[in-house]
C-alpha atoms as a PDB file:
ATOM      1  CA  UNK A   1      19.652  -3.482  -5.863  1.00  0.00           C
ATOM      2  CA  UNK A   2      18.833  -0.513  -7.633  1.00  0.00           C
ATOM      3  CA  UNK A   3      19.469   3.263  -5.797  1.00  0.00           C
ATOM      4  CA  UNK A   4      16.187   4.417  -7.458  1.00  0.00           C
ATOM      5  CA  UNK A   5      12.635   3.201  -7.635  1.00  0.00           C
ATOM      6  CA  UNK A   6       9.616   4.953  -9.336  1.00  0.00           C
ATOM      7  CA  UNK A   7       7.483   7.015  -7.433  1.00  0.00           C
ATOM      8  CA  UNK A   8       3.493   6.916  -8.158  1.00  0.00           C
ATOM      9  CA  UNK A   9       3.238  10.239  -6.098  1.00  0.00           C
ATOM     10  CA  UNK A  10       5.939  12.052  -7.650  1.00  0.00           C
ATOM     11  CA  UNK A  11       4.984  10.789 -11.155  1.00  0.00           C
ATOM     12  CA  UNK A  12       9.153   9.537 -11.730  1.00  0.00           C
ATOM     13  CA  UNK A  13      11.500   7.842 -10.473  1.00  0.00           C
ATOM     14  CA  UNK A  14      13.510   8.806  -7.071  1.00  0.00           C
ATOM     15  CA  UNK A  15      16.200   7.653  -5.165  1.00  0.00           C
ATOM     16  CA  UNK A  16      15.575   5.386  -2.488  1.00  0.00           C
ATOM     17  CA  UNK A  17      16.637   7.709   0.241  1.00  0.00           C
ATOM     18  CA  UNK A  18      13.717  10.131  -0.884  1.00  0.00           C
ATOM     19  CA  UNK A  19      11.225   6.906  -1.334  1.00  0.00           C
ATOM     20  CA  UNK A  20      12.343   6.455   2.781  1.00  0.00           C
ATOM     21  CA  UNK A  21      11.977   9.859   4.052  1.00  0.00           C
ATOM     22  CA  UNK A  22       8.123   9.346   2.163  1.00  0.00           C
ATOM     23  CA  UNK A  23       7.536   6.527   4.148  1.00  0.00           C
ATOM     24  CA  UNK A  24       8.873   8.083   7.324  1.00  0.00           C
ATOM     25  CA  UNK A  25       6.010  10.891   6.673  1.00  0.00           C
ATOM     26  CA  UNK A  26       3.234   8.943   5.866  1.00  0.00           C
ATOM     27  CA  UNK A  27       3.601   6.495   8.015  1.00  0.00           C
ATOM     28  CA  UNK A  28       5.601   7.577  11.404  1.00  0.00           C
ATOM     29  CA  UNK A  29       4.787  10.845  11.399  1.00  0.00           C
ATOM     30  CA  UNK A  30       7.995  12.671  10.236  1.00  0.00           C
ATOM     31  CA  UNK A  31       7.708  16.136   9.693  1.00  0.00           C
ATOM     32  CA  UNK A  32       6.551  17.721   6.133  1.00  0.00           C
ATOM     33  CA  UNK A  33       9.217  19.422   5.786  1.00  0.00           C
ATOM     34  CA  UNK A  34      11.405  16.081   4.982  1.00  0.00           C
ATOM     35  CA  UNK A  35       9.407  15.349   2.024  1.00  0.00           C
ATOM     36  CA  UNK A  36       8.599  17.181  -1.468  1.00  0.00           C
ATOM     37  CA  UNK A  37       5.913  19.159  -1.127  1.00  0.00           C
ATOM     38  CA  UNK A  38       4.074  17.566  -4.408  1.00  0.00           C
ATOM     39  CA  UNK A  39       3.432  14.757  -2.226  1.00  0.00           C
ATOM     40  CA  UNK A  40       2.569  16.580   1.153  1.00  0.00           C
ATOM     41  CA  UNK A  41       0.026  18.433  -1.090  1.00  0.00           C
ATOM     42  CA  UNK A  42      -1.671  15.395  -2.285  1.00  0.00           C
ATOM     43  CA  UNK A  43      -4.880  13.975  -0.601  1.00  0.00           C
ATOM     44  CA  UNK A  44      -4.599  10.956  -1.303  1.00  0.00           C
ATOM     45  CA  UNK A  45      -0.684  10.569  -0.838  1.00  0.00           C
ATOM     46  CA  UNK A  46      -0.935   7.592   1.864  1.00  0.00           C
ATOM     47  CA  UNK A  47      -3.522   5.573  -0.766  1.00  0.00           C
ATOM     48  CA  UNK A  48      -1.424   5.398  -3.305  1.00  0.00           C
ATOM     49  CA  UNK A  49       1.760   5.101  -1.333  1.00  0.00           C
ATOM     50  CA  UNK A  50       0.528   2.271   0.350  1.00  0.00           C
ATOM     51  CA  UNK A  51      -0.748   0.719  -3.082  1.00  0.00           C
ATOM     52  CA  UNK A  52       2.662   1.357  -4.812  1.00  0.00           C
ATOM     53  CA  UNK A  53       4.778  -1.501  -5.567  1.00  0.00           C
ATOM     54  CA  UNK A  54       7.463  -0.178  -4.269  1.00  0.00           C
ATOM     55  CA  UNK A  55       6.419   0.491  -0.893  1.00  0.00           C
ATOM     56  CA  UNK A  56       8.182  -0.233   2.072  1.00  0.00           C
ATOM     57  CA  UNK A  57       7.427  -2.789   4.654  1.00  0.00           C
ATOM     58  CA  UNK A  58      10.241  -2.034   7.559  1.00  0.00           C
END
């Protein structure tokens, strides 16, 4: 298993850890803070997160 996937929202590839604490923000409400702010700036961050195929399912 690869430590990195790439990121549609960050326009690269990130480590998996950073790919988690997205997920965690989009979808269970963590706090902006715990992501980059590229993606809490984007409108239509949860879109394409939850079109990536890379996104998380747990």
């Amino acid at each position: 298993m690869s430590d990195t996937v790439h990121c549609p929202l960050m326009e690269c590839e990130i480590d998996t850890g950073t790919c988690f604490d997205i997920h965690m923000y989009l979808e269970d409400g963590a706090p902006e803070w715990t992501v980059p702010e590229i993606v809490a700036k984007n409108k239509d961050c949860k879109r394409i997160c939850l079109q990536c195929p890379n996104h998380r399912d747990d």
